[in-house]
C-alpha atoms as a PDB file:
ATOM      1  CA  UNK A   1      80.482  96.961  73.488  1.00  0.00           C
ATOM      2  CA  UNK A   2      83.820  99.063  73.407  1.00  0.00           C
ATOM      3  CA  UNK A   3      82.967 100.756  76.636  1.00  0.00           C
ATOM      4  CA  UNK A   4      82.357  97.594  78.382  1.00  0.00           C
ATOM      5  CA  UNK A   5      85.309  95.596  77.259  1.00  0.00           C
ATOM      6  CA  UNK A   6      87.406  99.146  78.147  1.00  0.00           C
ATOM      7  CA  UNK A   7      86.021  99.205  81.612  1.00  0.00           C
ATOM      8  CA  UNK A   8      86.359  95.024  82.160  1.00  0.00           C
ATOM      9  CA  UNK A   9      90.561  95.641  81.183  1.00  0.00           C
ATOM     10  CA  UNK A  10      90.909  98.826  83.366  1.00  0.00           C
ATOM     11  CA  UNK A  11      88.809  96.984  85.962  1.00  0.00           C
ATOM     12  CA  UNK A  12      91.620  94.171  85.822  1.00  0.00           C
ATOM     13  CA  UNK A  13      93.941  96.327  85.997  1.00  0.00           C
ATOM     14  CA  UNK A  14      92.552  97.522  89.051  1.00  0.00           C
ATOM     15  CA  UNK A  15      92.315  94.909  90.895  1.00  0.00           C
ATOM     16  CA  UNK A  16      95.498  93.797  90.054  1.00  0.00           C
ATOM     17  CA  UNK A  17      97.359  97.062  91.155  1.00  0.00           C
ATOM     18  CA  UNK A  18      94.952  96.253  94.541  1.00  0.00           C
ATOM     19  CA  UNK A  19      95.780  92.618  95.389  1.00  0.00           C
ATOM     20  CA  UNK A  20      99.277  93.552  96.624  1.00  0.00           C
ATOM     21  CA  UNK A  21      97.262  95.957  99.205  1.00  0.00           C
ATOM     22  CA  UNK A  22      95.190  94.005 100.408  1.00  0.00           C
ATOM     23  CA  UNK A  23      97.337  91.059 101.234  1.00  0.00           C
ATOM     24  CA  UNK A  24      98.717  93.633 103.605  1.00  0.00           C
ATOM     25  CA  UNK A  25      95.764  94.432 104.911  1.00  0.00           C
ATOM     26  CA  UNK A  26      94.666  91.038 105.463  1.00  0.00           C
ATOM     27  CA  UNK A  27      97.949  89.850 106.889  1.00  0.00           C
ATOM     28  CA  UNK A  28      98.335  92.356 109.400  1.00  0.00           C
ATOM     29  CA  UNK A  29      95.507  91.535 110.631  1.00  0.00           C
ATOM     30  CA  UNK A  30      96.515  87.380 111.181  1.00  0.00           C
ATOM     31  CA  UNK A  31      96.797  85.797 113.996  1.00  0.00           C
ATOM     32  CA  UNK A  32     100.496  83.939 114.217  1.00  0.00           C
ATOM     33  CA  UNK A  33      99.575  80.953 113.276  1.00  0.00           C
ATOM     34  CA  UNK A  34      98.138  81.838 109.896  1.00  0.00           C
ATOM     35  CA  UNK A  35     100.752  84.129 108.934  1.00  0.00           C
ATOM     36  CA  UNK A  36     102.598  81.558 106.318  1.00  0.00           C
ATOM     37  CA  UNK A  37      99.486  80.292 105.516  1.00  0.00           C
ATOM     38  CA  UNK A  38      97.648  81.529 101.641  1.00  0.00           C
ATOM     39  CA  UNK A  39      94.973  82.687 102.746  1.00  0.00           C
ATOM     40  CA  UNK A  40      93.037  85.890 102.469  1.00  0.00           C
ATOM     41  CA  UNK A  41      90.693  86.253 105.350  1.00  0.00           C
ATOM     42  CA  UNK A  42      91.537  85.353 108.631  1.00  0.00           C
ATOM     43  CA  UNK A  43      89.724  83.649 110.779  1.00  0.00           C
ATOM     44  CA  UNK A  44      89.599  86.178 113.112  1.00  0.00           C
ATOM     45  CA  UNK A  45      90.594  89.881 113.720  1.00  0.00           C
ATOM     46  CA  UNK A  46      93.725  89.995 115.535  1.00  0.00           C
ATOM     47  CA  UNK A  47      93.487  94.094 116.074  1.00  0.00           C
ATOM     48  CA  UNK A  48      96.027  94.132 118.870  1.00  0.00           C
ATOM     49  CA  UNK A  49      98.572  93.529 116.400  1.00  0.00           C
ATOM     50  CA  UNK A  50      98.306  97.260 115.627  1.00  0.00           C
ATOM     51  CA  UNK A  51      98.499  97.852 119.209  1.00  0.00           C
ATOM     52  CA  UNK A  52     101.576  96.040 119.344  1.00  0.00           C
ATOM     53  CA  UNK A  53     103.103  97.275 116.228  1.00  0.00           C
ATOM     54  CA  UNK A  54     102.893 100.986 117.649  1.00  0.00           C
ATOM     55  CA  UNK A  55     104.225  99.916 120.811  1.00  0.00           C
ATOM     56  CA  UNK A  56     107.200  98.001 119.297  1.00  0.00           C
ATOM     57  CA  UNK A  57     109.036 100.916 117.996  1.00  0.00           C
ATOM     58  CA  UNK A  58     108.770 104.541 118.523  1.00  0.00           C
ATOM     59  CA  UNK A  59     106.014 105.145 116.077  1.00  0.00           C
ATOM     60  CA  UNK A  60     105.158 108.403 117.150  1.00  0.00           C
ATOM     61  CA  UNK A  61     108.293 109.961 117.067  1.00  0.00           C
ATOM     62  CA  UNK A  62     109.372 109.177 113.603  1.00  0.00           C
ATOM     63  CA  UNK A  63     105.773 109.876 112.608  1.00  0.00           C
ATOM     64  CA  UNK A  64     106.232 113.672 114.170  1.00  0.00           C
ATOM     65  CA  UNK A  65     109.728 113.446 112.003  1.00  0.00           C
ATOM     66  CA  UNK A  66     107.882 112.768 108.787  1.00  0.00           C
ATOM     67  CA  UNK A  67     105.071 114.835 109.187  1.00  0.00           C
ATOM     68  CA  UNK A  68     107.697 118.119 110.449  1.00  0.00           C
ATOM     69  CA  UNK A  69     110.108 116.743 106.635  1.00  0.00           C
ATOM     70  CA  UNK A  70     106.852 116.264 105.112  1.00  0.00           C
ATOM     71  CA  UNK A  71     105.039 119.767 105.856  1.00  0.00           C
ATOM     72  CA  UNK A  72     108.026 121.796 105.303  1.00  0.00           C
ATOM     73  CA  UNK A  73     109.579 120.377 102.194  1.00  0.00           C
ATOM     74  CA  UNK A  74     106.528 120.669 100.471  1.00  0.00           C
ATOM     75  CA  UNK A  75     106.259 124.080 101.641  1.00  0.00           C
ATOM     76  CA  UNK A  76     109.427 124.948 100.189  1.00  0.00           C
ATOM     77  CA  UNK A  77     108.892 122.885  97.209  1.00  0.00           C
ATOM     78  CA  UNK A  78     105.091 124.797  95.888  1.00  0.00           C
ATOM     79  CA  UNK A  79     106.460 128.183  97.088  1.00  0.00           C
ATOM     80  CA  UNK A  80     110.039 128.004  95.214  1.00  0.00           C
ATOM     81  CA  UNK A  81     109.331 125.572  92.675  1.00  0.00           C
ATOM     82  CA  UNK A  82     106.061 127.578  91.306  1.00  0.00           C
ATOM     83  CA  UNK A  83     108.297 131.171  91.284  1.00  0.00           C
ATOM     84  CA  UNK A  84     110.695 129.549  89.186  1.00  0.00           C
ATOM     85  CA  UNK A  85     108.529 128.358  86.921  1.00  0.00           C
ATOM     86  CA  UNK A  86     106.689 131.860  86.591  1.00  0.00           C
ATOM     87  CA  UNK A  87     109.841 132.915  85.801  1.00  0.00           C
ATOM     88  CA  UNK A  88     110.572 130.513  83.004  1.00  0.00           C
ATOM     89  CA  UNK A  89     107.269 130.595  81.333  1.00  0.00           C
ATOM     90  CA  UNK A  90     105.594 134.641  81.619  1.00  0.00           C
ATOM     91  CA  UNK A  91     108.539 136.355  82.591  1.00  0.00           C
ATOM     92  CA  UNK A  92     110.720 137.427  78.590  1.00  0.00           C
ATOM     93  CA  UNK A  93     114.680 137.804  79.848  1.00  0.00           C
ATOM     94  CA  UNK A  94     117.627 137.003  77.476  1.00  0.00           C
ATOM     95  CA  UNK A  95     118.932 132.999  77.916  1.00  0.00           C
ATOM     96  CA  UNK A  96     115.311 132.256  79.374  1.00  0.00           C
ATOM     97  CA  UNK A  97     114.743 129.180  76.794  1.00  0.00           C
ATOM     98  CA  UNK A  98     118.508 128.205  77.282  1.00  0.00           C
ATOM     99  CA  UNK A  99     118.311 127.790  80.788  1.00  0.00           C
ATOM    100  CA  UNK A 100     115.135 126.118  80.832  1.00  0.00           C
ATOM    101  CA  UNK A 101     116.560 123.366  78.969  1.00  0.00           C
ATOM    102  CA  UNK A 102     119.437 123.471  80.760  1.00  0.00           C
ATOM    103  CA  UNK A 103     117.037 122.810  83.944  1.00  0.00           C
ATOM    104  CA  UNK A 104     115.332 119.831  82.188  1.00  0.00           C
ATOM    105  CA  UNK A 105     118.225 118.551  81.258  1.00  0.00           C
ATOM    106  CA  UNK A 106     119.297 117.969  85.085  1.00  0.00           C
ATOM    107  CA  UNK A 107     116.320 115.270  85.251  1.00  0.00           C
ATOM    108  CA  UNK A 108     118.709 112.822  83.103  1.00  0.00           C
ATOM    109  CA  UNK A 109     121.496 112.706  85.383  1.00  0.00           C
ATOM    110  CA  UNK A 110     121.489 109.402  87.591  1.00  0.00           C
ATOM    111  CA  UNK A 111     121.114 110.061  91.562  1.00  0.00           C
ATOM    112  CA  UNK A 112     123.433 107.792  91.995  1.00  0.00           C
ATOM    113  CA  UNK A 113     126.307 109.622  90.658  1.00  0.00           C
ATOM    114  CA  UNK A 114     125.516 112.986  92.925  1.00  0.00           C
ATOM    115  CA  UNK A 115     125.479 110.747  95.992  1.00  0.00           C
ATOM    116  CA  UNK A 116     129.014 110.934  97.096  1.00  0.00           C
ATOM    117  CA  UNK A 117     129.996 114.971  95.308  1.00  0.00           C
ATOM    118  CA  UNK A 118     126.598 116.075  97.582  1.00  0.00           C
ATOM    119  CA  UNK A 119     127.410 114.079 100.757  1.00  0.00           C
ATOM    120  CA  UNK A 120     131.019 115.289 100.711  1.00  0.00           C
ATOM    121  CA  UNK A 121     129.706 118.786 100.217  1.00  0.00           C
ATOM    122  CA  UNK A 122     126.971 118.601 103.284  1.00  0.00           C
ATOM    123  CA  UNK A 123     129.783 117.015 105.872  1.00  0.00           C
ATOM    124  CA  UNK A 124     132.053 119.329 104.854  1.00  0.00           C
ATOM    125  CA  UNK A 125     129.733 122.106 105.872  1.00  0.00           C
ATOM    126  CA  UNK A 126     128.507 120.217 108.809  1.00  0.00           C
ATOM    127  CA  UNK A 127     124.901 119.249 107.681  1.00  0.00           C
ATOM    128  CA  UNK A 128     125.018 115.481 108.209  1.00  0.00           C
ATOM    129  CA  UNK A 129     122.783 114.557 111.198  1.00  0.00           C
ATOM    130  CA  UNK A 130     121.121 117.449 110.439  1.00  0.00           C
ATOM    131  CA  UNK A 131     117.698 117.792 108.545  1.00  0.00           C
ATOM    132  CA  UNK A 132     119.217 120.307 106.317  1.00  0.00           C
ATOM    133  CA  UNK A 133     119.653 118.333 103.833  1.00  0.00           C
ATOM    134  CA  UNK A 134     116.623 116.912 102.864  1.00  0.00           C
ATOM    135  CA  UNK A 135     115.090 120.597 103.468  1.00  0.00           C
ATOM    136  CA  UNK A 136     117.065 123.443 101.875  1.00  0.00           C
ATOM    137  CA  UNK A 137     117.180 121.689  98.463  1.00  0.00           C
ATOM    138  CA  UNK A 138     113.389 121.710  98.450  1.00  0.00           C
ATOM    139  CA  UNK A 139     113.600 125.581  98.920  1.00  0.00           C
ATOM    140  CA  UNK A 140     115.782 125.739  95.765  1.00  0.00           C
ATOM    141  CA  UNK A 141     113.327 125.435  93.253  1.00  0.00           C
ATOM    142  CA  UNK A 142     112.169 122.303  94.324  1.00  0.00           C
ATOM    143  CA  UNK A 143     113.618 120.006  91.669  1.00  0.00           C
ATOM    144  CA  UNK A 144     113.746 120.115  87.704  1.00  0.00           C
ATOM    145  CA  UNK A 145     110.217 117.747  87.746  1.00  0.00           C
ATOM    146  CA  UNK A 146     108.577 120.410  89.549  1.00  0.00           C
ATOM    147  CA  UNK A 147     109.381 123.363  87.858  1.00  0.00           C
ATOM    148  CA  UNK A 148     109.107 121.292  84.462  1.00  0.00           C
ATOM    149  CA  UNK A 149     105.269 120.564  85.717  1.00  0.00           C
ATOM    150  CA  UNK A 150     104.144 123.994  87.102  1.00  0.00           C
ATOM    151  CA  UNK A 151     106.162 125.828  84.250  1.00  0.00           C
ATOM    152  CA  UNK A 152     103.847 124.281  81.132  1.00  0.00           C
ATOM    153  CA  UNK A 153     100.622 124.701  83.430  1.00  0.00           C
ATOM    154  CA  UNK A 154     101.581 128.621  83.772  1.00  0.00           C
ATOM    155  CA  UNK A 155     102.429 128.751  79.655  1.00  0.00           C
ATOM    156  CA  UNK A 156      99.041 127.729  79.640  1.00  0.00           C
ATOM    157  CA  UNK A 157      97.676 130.843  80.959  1.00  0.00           C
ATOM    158  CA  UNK A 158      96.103 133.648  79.078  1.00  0.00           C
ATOM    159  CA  UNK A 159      99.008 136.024  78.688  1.00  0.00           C
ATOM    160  CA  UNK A 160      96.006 138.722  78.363  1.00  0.00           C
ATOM    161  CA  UNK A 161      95.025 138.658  82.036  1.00  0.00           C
ATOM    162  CA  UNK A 162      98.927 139.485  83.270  1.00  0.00           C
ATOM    163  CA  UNK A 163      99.233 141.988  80.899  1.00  0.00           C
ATOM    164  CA  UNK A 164      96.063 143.671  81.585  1.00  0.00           C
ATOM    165  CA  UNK A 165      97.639 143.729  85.910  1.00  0.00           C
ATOM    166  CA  UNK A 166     100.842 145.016  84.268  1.00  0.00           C
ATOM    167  CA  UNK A 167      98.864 147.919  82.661  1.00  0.00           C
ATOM    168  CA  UNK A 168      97.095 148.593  85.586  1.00  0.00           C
ATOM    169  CA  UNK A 169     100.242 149.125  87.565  1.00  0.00           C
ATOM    170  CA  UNK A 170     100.401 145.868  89.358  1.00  0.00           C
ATOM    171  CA  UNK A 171     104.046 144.603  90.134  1.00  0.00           C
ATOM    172  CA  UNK A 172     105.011 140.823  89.407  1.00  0.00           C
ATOM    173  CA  UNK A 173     104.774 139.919  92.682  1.00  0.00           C
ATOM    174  CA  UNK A 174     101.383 141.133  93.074  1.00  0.00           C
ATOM    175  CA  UNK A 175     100.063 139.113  89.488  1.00  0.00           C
ATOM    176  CA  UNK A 176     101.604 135.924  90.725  1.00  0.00           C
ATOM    177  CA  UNK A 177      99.943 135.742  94.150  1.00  0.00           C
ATOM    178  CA  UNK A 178      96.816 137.476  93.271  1.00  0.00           C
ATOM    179  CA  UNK A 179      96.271 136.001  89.880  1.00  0.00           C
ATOM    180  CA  UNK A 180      98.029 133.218  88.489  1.00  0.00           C
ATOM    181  CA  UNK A 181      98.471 131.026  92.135  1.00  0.00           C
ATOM    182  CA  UNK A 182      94.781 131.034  92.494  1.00  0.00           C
ATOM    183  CA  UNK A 183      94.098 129.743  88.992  1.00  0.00           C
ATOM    184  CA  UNK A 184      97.089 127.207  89.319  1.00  0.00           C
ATOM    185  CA  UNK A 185      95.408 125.066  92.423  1.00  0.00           C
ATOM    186  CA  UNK A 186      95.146 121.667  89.816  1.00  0.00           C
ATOM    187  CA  UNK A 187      98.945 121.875  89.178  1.00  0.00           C
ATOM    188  CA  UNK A 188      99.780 123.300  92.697  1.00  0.00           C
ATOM    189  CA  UNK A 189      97.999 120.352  94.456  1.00  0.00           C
ATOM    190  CA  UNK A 190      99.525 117.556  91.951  1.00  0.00           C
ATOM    191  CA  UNK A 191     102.928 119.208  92.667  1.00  0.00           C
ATOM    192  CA  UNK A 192     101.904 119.281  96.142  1.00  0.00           C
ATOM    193  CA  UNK A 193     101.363 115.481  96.449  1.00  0.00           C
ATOM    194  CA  UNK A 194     103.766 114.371  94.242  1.00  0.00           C
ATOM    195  CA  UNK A 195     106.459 115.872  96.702  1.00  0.00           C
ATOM    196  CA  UNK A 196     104.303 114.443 100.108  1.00  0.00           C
ATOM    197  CA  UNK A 197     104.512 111.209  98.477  1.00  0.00           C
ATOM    198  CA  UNK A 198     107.824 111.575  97.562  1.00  0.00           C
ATOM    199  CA  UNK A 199     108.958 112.645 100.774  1.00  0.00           C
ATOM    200  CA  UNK A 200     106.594 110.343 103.142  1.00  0.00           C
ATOM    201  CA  UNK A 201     107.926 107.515 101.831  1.00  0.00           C
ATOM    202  CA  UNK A 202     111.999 108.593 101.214  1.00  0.00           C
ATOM    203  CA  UNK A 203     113.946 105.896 102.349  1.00  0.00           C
ATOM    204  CA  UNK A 204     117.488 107.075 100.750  1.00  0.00           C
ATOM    205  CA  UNK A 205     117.961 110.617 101.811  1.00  0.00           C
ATOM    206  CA  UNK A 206     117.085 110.109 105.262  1.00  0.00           C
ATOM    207  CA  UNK A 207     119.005 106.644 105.667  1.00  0.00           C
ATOM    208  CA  UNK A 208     122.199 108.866 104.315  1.00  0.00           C
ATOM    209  CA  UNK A 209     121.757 111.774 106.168  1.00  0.00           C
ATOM    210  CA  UNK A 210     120.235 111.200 109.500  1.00  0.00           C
ATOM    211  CA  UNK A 211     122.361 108.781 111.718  1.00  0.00           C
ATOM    212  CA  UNK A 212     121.328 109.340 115.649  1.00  0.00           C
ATOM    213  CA  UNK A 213     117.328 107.330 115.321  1.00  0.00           C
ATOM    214  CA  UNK A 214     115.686 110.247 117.625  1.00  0.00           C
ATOM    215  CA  UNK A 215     115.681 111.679 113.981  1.00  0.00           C
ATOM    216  CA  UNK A 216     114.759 108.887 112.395  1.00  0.00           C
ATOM    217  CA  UNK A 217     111.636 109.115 109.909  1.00  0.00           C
ATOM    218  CA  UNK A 218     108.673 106.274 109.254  1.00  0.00           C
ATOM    219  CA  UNK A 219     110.317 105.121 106.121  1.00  0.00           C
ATOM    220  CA  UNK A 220     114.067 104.259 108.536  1.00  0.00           C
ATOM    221  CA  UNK A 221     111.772 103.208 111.865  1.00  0.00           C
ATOM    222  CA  UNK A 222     109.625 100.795 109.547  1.00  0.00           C
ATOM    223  CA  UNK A 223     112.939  98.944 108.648  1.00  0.00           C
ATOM    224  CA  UNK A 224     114.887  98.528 111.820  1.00  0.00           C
ATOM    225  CA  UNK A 225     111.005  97.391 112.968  1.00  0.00           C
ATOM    226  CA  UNK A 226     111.448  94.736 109.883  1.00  0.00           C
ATOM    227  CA  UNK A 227     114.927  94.027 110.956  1.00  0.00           C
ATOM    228  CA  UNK A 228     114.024  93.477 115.006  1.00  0.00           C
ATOM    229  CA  UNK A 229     111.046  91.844 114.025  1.00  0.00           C
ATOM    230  CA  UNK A 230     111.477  89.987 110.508  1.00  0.00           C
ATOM    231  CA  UNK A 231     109.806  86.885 111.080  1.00  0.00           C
ATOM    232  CA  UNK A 232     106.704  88.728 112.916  1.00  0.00           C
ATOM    233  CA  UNK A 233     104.750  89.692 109.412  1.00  0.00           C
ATOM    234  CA  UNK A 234     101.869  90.358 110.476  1.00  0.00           C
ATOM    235  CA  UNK A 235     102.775  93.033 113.027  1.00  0.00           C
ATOM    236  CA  UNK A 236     105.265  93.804 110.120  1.00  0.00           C
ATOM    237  CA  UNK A 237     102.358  94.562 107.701  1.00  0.00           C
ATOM    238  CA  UNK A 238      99.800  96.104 110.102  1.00  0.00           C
ATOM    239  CA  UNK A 239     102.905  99.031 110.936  1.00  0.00           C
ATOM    240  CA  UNK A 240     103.099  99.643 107.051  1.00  0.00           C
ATOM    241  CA  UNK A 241      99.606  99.666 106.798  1.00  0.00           C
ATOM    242  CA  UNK A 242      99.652 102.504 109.267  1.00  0.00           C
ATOM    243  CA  UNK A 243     101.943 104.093 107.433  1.00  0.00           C
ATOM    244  CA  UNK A 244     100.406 104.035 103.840  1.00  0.00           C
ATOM    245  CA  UNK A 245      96.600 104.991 105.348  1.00  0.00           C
ATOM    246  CA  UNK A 246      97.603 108.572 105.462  1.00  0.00           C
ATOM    247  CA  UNK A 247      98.628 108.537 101.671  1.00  0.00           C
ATOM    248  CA  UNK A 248      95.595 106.534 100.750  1.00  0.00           C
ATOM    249  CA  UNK A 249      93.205 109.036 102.413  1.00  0.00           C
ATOM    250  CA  UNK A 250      95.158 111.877 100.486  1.00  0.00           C
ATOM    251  CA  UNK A 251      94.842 110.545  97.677  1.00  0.00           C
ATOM    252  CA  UNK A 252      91.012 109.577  97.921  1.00  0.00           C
ATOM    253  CA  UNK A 253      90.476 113.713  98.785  1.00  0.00           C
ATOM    254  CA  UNK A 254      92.428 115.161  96.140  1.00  0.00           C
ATOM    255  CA  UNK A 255      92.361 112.560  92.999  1.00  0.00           C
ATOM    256  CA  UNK A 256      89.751 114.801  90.936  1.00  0.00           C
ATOM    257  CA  UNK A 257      92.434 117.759  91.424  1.00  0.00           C
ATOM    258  CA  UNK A 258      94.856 115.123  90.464  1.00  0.00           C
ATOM    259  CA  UNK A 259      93.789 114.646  87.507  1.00  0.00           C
ATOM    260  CA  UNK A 260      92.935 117.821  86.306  1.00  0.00           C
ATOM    261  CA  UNK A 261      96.424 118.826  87.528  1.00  0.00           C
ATOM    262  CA  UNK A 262      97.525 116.305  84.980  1.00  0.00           C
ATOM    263  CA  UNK A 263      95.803 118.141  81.935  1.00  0.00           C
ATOM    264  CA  UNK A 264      98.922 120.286  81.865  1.00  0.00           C
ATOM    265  CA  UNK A 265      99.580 121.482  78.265  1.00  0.00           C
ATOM    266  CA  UNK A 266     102.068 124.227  76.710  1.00  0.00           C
ATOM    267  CA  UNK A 267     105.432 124.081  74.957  1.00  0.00           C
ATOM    268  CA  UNK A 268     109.027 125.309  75.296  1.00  0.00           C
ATOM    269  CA  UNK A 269     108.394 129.249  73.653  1.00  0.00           C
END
């Protein structure tokens, strides 16, 4: 009887978290004159509106933009982020604990007040218009969250194996590409689409930083589409549909490694 009342709330829950997406679904696929009206399956398939969603804005530029941001930032986020985090949690260096907390520490400091200091800093040096910015920070260390995640999977590890490769004359290099990457893929993948998420669907940085619209990404395209065509919702919706498939399909691939990336464990030592 517990089971079944614990699956009826999640089930709510579910469906709850899944009416919002499909009322977008179902809208974008509306003829015009059922757009304003409640109700949840058209009458008929209007599929063109796709068509004409696509056509109504360059869709396949800014989608080349995103994917290009999206590919390399997470590139530079796994690769950096999971170095520093070897670094923090098997490497034994004087201040180690210090600066870790230090690092942590950086995740409760508001955006907001960095926005003007770190625009300042990229004009000065002539990175606005430029997709610098929203691609050398990720080759940084990727962010406090992401070393903060990868850092307790890799305490997790059995300090045994490394020291058995560091007996047998293997350099740290060599142990963390040989040995402890291919035993992190749960947390590398979770890092991994936390940051194509994160950077798929960044509306800020790009809005800040990217002013001529050749270099415009989905998230900046999708509104001036809202703003040229705001009364239009159901070409509206089937252009953000578009846009969230790709995540959806990620997600559907890689949820079992999502979760297990989530069993992260391990302490501040």
């Amino acid at each position: 009887m517990r089971k079944v009342i614990v699956y009826a709330f999640l089930t709510g829950f579910a469906v709850l978290f899944l009416i919002p997406l499909f009322w977008m679904v179902s809208t974008s696929f509306k003829p015009d004159e059922e757009v304003m009206i409640v109700k949840w399956i058209p009458s008929r398939l209007e599929w063109q509106n796709y068509a004409k969603a696509v056509r109504a804005f360059p869709f396949f530029k800014y989608l080349r933009n995103t994917v290009f941001l999206t590919v390399v930032d997470t590139i530079g986020t796994v690769l950096t982020g999971s170095l520093v985090a070897y670094g923090f949690a098997k490497l034994r260096w004087k201040g180690r604990k210090a600066l870790f907390l230090v690092t942590i520490a950086t995740m409760f400091i508001p955006g907001q007040v960095l926005i003007i200091p770190v625009y300042i800093m990229y004009s000065k040096i002539g990175w606005v218009n430029t997709y610098l910015p929203l691609i050398v920070p990720c080759f940084l260390g990727g962010g406090a969250f992401t070393i903060f995640m990868l850092r307790q999977f890799f305490v997790s590890l059995p300090d045994e194996i490394i020291e058995s490769a560091r007996l047998d004359g293997a350099s740290e290099l060599t142990i963390f590409t040989r040995i402890v990457l291919p035993i992190s893929t749960p947390a590398l993948i979770t890092v991994s689409v936390f940051t194509v998420l994160f950077v798929w669907n960044d509306f800020f940085g790009p809005l800040i930083y990217l002013h001529k619209s050749d270099m415009w990404t989905l998230s900046i395209g999708l509104r001036a589409f809202q703003q040229r065509y705001s009364t239009q919702w159901n070409l509206l919706m089937a252009a953000s549909t578009i846009m969230s498939i790709p995540m959806i399909v990620l997600y559907f691939f890689l949820q079992e490694k999502i979760v297990r990336g989530f069993t992260l464990r391990g302490g501040i030592h």
